[in-house]
N, C-alpha and C. Protein backbone atom coordinates (compact mmCIF):
# COMPACT_ATOMS: atom_id res chain seq x y z
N UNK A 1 22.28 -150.91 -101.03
CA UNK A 1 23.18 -151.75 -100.26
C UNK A 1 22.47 -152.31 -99.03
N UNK A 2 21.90 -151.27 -98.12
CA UNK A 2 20.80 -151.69 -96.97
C UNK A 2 19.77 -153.13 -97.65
N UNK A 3 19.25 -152.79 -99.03
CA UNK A 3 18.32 -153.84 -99.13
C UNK A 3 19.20 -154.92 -99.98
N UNK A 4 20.65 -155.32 -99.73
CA UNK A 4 21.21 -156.16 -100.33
C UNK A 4 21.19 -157.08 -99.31
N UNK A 5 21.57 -156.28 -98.21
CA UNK A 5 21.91 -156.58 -96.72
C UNK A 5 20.95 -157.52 -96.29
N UNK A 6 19.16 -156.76 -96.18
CA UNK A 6 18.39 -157.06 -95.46
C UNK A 6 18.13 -158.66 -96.48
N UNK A 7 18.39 -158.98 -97.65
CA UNK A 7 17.99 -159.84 -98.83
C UNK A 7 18.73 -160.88 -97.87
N UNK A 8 20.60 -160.95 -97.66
CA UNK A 8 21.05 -161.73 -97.16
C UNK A 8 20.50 -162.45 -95.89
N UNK A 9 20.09 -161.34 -94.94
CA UNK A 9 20.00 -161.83 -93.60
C UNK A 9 18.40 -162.72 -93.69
N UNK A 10 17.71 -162.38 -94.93
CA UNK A 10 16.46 -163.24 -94.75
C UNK A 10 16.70 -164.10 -95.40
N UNK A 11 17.49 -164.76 -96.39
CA UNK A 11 18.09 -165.81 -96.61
C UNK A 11 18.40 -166.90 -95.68
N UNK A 12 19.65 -165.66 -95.65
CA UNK A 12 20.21 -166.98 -93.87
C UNK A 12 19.58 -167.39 -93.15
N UNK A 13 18.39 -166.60 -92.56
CA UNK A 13 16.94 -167.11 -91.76
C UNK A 13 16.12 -167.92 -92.33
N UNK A 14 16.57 -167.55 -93.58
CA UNK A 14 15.29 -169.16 -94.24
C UNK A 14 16.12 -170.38 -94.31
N UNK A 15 17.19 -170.29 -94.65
CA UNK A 15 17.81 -171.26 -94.70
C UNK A 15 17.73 -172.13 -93.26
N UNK A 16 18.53 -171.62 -92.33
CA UNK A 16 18.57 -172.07 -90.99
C UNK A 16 16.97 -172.65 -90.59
N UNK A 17 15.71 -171.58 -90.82
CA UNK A 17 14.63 -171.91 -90.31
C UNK A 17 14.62 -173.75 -91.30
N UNK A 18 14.87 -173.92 -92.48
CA UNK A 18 14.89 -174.67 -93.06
C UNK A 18 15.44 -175.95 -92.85
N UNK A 19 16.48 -175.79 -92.22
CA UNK A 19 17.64 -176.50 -91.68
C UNK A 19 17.04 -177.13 -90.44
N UNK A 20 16.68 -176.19 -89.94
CA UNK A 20 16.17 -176.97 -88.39
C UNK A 20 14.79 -177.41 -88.50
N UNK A 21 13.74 -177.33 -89.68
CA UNK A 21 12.88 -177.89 -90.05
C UNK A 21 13.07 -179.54 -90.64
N UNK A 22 14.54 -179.78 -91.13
CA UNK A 22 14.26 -180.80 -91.67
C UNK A 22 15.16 -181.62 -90.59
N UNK A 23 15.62 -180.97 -89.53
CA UNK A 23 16.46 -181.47 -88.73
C UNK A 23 15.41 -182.24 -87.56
N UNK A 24 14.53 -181.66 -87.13
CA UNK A 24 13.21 -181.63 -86.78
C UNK A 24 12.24 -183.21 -86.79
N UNK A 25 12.01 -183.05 -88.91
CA UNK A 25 11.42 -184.10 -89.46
C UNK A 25 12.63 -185.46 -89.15
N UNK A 26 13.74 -185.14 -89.45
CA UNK A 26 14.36 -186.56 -89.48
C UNK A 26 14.74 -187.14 -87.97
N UNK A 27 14.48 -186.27 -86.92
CA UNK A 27 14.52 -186.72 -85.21
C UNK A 27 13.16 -187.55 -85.40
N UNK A 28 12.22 -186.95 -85.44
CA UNK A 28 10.43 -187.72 -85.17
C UNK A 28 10.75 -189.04 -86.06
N UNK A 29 11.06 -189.29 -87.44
CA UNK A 29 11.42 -190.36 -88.40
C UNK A 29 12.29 -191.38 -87.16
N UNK A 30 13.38 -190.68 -86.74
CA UNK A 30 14.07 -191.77 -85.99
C UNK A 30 13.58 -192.38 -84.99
N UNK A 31 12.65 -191.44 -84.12
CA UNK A 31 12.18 -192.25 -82.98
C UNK A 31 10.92 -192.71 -83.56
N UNK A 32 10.49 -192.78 -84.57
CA UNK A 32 9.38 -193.84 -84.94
C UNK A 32 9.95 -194.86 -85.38
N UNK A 33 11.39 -194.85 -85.53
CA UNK A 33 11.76 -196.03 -86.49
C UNK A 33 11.92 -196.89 -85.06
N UNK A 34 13.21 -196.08 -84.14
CA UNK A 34 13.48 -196.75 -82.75
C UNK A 34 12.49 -197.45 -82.04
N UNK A 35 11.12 -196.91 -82.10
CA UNK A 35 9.95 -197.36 -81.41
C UNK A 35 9.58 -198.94 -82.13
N UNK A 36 9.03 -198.54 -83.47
CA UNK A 36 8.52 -199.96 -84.18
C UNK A 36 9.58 -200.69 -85.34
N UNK A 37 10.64 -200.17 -85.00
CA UNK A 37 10.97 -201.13 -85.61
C UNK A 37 12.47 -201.36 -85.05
N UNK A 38 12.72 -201.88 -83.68
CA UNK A 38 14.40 -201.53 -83.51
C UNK A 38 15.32 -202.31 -83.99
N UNK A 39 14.79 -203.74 -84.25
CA UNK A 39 15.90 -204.63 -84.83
C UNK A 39 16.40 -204.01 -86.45
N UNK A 40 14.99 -203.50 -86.84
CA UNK A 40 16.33 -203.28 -88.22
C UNK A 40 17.02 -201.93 -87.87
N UNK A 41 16.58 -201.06 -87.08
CA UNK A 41 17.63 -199.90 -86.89
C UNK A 41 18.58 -200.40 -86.29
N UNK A 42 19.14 -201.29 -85.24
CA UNK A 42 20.24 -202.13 -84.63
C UNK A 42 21.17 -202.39 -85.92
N UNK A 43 20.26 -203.29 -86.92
CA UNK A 43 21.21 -203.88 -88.21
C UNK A 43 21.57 -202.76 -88.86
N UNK A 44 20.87 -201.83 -89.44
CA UNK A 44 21.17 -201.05 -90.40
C UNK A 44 22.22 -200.30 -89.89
N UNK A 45 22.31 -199.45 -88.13
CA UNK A 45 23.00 -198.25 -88.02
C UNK A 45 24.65 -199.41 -87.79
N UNK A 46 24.71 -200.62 -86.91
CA UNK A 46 25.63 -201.60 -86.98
C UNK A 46 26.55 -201.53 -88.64
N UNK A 47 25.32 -202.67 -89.44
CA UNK A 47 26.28 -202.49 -90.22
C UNK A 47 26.59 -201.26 -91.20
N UNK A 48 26.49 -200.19 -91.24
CA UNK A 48 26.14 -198.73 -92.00
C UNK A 48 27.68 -198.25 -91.38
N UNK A 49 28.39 -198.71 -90.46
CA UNK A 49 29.11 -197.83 -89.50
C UNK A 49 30.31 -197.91 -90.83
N UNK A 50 30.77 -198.19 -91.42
CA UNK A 50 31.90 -198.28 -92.74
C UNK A 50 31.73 -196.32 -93.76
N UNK A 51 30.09 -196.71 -93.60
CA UNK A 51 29.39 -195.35 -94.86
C UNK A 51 29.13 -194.19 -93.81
N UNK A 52 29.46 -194.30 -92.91
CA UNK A 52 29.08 -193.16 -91.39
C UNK A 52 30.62 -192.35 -91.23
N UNK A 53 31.35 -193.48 -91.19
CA UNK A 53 32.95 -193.29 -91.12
C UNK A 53 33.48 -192.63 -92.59
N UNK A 54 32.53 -193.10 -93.85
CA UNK A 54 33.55 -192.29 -94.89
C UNK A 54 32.59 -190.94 -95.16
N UNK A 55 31.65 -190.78 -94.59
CA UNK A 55 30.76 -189.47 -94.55
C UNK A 55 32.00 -188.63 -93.56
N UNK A 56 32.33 -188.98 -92.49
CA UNK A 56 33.40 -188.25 -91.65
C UNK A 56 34.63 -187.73 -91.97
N UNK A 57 35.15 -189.11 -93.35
CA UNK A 57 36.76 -188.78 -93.68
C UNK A 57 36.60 -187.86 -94.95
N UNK A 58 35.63 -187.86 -95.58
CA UNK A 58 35.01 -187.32 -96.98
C UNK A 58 34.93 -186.12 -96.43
N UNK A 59 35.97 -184.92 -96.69
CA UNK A 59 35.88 -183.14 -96.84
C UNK A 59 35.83 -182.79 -97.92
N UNK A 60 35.67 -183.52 -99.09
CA UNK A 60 35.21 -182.78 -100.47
C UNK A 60 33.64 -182.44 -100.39
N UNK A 61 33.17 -181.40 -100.71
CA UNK A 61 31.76 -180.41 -100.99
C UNK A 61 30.54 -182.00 -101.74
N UNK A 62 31.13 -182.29 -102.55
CA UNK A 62 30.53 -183.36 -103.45
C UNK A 62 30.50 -184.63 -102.50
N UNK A 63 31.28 -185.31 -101.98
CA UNK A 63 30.86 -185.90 -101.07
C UNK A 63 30.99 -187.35 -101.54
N UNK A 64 31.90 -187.65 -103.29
CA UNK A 64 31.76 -188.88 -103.92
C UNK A 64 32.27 -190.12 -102.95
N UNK A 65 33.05 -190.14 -101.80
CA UNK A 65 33.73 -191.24 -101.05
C UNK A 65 32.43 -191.52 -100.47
N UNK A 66 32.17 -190.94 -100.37
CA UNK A 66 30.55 -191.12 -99.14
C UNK A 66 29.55 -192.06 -99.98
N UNK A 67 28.79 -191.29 -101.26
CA UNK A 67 28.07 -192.18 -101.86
C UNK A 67 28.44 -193.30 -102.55
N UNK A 68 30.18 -193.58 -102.76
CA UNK A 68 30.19 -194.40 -103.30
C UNK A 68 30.60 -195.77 -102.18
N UNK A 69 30.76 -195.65 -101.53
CA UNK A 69 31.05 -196.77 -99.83
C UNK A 69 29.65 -196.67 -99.26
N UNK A 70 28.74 -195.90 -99.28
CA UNK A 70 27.44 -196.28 -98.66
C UNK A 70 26.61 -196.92 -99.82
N UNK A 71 26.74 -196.53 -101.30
CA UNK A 71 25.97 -197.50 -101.59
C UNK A 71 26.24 -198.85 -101.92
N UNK A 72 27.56 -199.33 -102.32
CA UNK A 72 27.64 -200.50 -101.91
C UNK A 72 27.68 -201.51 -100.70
N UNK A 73 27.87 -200.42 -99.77
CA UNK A 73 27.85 -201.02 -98.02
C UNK A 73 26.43 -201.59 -98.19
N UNK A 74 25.18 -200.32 -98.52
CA UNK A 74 23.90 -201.03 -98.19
C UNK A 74 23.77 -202.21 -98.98
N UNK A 75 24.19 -202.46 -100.24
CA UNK A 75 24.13 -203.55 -100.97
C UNK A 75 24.70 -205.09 -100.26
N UNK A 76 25.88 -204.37 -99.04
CA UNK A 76 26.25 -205.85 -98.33
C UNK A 76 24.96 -205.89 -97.41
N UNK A 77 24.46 -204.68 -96.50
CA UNK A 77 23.72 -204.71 -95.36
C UNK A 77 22.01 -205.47 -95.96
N UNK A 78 21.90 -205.14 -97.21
CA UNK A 78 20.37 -205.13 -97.22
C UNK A 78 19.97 -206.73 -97.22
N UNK A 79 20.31 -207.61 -97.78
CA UNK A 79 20.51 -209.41 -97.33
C UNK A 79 19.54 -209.45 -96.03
N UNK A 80 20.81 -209.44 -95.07
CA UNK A 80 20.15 -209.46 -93.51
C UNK A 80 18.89 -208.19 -93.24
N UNK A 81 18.96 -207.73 -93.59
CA UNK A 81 17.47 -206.85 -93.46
C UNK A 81 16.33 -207.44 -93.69
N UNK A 82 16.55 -208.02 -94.99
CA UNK A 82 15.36 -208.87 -95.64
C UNK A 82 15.45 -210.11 -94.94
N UNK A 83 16.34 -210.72 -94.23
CA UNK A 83 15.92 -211.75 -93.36
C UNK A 83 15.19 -211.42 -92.41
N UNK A 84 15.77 -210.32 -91.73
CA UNK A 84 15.26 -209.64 -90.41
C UNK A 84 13.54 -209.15 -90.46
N UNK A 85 13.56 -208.78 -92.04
CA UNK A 85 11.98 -208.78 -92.20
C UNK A 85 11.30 -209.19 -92.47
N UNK A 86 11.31 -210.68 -93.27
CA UNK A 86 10.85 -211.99 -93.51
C UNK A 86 11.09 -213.36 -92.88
N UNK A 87 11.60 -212.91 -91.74
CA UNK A 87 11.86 -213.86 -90.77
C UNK A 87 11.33 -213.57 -89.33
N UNK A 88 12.09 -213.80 -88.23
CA UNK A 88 12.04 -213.21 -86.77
C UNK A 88 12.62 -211.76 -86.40
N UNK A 89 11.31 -210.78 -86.67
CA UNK A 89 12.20 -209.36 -86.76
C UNK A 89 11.75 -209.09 -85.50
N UNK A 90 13.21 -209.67 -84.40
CA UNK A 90 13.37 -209.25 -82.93
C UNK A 90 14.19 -208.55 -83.26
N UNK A 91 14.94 -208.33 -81.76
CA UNK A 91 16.34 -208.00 -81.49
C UNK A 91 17.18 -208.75 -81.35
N UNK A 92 16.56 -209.98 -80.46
CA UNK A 92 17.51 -211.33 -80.51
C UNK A 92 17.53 -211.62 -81.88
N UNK A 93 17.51 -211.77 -83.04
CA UNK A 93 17.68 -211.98 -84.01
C UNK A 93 18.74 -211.25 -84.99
N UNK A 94 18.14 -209.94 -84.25
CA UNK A 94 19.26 -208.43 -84.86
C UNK A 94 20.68 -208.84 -84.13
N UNK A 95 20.66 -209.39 -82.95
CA UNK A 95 21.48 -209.45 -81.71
C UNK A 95 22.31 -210.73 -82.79
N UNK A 96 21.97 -211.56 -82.88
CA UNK A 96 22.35 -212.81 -83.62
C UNK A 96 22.78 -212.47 -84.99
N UNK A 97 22.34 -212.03 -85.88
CA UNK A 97 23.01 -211.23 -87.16
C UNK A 97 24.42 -210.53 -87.06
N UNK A 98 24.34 -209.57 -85.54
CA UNK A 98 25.34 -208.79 -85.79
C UNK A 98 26.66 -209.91 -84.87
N UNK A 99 26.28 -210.45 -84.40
CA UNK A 99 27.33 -211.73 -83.62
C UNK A 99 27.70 -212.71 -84.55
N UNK A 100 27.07 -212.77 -85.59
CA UNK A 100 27.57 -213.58 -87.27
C UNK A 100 28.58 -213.22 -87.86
N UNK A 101 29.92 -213.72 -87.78
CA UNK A 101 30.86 -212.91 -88.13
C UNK A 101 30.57 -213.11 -89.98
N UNK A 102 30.22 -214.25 -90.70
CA UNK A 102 29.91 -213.78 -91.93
C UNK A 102 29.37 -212.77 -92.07
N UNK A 103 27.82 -212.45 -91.93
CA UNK A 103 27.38 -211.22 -92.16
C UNK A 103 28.53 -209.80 -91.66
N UNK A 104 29.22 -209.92 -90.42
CA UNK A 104 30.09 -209.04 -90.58
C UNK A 104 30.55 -208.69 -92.01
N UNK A 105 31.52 -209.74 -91.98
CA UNK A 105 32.49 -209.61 -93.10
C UNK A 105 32.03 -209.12 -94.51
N UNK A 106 30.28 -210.03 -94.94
CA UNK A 106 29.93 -209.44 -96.01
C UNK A 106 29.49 -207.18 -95.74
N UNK A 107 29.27 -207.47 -94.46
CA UNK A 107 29.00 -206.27 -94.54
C UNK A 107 29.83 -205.10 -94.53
N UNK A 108 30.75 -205.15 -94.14
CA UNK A 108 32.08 -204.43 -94.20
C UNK A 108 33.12 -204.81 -94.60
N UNK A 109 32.83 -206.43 -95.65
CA UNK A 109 33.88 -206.35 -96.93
C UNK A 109 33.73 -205.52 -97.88
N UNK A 110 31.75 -205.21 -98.28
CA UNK A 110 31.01 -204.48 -99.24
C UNK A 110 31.54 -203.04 -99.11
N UNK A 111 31.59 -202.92 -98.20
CA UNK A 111 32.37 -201.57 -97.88
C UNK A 111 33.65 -200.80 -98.20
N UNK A 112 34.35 -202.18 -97.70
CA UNK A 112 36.33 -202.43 -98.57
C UNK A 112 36.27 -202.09 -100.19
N UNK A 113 34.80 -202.75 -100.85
CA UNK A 113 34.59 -202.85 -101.88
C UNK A 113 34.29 -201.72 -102.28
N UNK A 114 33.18 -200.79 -101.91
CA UNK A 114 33.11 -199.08 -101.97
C UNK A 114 34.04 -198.43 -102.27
N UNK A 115 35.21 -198.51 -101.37
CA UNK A 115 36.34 -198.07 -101.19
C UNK A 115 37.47 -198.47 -102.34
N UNK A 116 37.09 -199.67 -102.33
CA UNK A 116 38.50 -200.00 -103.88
C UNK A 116 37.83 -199.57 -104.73
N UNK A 117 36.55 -199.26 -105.07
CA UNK A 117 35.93 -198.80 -106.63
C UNK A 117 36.60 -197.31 -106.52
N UNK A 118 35.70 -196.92 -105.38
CA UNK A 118 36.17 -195.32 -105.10
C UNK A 118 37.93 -194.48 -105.71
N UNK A 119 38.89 -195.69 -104.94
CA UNK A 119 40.36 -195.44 -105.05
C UNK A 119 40.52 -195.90 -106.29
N UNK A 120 40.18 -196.98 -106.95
CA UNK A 120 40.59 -197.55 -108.19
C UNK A 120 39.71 -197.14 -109.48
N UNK A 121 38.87 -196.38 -109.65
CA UNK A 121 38.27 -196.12 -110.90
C UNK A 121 39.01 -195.08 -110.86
N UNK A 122 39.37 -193.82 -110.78
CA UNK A 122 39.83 -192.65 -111.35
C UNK A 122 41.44 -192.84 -111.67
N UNK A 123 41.99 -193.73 -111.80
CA UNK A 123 43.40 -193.86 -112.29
C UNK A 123 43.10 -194.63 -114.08
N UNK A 124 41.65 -195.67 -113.64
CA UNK A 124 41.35 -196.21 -114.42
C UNK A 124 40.38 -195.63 -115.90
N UNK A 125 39.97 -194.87 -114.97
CA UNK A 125 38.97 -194.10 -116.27
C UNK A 125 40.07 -192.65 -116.97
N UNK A 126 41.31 -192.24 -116.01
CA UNK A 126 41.81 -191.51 -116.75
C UNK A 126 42.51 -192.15 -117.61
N UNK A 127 43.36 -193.21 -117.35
CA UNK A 127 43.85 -194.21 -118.56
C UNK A 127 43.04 -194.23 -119.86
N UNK A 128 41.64 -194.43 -120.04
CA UNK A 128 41.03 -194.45 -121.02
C UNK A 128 40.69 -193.43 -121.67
N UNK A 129 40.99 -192.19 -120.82
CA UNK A 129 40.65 -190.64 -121.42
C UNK A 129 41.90 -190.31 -122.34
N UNK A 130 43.36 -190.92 -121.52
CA UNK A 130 44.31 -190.71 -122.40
C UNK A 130 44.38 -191.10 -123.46
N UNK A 131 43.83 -193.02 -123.78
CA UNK A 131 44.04 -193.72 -125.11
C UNK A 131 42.81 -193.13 -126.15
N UNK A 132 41.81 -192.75 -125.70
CA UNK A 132 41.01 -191.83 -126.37
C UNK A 132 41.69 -190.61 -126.77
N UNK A 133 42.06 -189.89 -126.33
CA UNK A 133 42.55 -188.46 -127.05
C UNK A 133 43.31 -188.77 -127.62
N UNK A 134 44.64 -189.88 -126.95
CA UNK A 134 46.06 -189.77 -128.09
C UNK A 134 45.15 -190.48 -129.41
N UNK A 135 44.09 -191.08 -129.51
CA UNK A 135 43.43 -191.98 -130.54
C UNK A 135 42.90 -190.62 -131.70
N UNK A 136 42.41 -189.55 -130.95
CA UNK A 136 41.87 -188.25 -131.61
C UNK A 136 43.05 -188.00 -132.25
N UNK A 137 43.99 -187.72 -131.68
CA UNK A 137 45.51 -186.75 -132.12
C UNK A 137 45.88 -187.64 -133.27
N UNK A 138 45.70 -189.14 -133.26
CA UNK A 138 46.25 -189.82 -134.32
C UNK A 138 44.95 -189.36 -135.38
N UNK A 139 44.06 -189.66 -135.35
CA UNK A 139 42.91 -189.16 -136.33
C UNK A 139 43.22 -187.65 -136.87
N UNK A 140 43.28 -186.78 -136.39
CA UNK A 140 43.72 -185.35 -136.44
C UNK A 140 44.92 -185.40 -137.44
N UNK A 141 46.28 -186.01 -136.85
CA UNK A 141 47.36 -185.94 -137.75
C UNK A 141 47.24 -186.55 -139.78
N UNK A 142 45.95 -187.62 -139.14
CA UNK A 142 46.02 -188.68 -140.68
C UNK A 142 45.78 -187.45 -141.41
N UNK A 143 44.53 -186.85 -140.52
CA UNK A 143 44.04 -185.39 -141.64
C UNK A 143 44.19 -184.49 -141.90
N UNK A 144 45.05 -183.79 -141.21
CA UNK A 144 46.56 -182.99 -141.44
C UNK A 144 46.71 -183.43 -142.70
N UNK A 145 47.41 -184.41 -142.24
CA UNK A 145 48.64 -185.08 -143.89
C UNK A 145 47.84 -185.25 -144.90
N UNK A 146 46.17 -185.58 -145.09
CA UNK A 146 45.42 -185.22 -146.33
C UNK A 146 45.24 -183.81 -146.92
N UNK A 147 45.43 -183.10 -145.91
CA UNK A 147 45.15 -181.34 -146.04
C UNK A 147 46.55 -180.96 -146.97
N UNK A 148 47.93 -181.64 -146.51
CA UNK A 148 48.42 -180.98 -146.61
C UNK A 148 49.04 -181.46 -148.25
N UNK A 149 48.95 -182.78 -147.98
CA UNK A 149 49.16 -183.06 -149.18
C UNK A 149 48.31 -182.43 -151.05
N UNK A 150 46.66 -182.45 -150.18
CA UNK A 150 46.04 -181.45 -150.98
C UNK A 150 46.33 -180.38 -151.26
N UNK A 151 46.47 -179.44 -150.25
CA UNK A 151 46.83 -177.74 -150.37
C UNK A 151 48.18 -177.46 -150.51
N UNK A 152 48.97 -178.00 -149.36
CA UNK A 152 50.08 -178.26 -149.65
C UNK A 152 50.63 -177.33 -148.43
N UNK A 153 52.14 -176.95 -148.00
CA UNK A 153 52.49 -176.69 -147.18
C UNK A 153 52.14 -175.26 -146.06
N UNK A 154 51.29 -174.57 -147.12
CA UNK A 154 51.19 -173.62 -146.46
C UNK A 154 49.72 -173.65 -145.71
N UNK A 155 49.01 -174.82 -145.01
CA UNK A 155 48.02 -175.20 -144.56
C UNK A 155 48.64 -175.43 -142.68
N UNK A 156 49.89 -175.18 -142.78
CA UNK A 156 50.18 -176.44 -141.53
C UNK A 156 50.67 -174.63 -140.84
N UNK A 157 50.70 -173.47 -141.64
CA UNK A 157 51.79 -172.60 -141.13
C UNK A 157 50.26 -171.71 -140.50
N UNK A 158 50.86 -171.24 -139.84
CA UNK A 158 49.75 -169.70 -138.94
C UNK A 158 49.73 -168.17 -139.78
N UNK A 159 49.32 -167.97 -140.88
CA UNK A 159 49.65 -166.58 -141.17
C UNK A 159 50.88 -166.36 -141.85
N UNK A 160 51.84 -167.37 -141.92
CA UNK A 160 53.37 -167.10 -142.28
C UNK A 160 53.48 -167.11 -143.76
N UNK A 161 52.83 -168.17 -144.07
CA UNK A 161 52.83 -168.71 -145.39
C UNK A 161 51.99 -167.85 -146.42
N UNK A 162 52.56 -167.36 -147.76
CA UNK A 162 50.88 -166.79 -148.82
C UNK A 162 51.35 -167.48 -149.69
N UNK A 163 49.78 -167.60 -149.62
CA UNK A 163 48.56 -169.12 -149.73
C UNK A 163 47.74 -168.30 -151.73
N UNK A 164 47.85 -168.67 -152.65
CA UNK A 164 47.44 -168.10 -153.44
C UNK A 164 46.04 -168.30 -153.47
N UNK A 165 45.24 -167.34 -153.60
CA UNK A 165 43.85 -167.10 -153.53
C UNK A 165 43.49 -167.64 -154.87
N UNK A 166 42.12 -168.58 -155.15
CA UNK A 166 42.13 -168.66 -156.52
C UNK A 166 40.68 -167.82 -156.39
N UNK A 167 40.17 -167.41 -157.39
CA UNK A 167 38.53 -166.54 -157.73
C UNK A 167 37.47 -167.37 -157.10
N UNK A 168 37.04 -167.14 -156.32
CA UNK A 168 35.38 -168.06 -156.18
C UNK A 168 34.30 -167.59 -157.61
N UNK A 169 34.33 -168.81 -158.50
CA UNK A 169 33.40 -169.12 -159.12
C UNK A 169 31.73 -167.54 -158.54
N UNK A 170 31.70 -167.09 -159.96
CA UNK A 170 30.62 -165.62 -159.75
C UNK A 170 29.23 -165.92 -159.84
N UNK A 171 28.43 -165.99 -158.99
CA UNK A 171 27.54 -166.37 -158.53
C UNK A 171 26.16 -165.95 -159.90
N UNK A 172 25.41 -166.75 -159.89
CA UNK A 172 24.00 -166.61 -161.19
C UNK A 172 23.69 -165.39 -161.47
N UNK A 173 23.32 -163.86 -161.66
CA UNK A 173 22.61 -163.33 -161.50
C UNK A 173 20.91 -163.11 -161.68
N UNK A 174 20.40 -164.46 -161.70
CA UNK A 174 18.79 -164.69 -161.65
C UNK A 174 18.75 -166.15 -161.10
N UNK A 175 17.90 -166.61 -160.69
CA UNK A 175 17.39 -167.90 -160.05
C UNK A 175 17.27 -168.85 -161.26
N UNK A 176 16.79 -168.56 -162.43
CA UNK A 176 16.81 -169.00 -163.80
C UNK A 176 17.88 -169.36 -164.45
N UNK A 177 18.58 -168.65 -164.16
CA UNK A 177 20.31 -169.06 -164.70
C UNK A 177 20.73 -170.20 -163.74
N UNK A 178 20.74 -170.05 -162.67
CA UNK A 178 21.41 -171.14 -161.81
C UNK A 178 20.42 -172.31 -162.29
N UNK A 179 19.43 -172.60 -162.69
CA UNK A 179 18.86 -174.15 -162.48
C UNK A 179 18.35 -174.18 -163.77
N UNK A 180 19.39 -173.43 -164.74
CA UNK A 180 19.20 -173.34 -166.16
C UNK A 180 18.11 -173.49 -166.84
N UNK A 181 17.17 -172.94 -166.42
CA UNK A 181 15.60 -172.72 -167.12
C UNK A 181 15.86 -172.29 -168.57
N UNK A 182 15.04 -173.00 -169.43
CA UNK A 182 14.89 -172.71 -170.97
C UNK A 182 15.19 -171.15 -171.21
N UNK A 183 13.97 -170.47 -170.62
CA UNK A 183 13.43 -169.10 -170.73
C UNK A 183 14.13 -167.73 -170.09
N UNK A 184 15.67 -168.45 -169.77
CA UNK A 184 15.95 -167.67 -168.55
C UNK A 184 16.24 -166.24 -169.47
N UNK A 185 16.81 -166.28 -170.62
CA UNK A 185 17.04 -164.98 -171.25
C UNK A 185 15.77 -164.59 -172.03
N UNK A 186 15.00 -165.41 -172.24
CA UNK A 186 13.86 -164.91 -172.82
C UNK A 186 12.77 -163.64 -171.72
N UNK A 187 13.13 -162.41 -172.18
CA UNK A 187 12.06 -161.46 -171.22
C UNK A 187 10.84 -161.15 -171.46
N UNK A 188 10.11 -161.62 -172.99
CA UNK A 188 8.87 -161.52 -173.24
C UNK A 188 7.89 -162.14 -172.25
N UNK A 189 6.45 -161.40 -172.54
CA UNK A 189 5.46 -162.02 -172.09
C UNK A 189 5.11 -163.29 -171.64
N UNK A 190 4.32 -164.04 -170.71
CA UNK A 190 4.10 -164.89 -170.36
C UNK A 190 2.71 -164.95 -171.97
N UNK A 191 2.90 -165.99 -172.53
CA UNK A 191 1.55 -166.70 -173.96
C UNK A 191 0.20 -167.08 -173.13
N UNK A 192 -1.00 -166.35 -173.84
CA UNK A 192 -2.09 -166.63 -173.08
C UNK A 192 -2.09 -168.33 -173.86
N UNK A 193 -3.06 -169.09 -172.75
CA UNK A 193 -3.83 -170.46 -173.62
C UNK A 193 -4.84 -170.13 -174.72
N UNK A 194 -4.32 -170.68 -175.30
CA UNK A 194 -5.29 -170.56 -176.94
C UNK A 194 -6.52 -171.59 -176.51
């Protein structure tokens, strides 16, 4: 039990040491980004704020509201990025993007859009789970009614019904018999070649 104990607590220490290792790496990442590159961190964390907000409202473990509103958000945001980086990648420029109320709109309509896939596929994909199964149950029943019509009623009952056994057919007793070899009763010698 002591070394179940001591197993946990070095866990938790790796974990945490782990945790604040990568907590660590992604601070230095940010202020290199802040340093050389601030206009697109301006655009990106600006328009990102839709996929920041459903990371916040998202308390499911899995986290699907989140990935599914951030990745279409970046799909509105990434446009102006690629201007911002094939064009004048200031701040006045970043400054001017985010004062664009189009780019707004595409960027946190894309988002609206996250959000209606998010809310609107699972009513939609269970609809199709239903017309699929009731589609099985109809397949199932056709073959029922071939069973039963074959065997006949006592196929459909649990145990209730006796079902007359017919003999299973008695199996070869030699390999020769089953694939009806000439010789199969013949037990003499194998004939030398003359």
């Amino acid at each position: 039990m002591a070394d179940n104990q001591k197993q946990q607590a070095a866990s938790g220490t790796v974990y945490s040491r782990n945790r604040a290792t990568m907590i660590l790496w992604v601070s230095i990442a940010a202020m290199v980004l802040l340093i050389f590159s601030l206009p697109t961190v301006i655009v990106f964390i600006f328009g990102m704020l839709p996929s920041f907000a459903a990371y916040v409202v998202d308390q499911t473990k899995e986290k699907y509201a989140t990935f599914c509103v951030a990745g279409v958000n970046f799909c509105g945001v990434f446009p102006f990025l690629m201007d911002l980086w094939f064009g004048n990648h200031t701040i006045y420029e970043a400054t001017n993007i985010m004062a664009d109320v189009f780019a707004l709109f595409i960027m946190f309509g894309s988002a609206a859009v996250g959000w209606a896939i998010f809310s609107g596929m699972p009513p939609i994909i269970s609809s199709f789970i239903s017309v699929i199964a009731q589609q099985r149950v109809n397949t199932l029943r056709a073959q029922q009614k071939i069973l039963i019509e074959e065997w006949g009623e006592a196929v459909t009952r649990s145990g209730e019904g006796k079902v007359e056994k017919k003999p299973a057919p008695s199996a070869p007793e030699s390999n020769d018999e089953a694939i009806g070899h000439p010789n199969a009763d013949d037990q003499s010698e194998p004939q030398a070649a003359a």
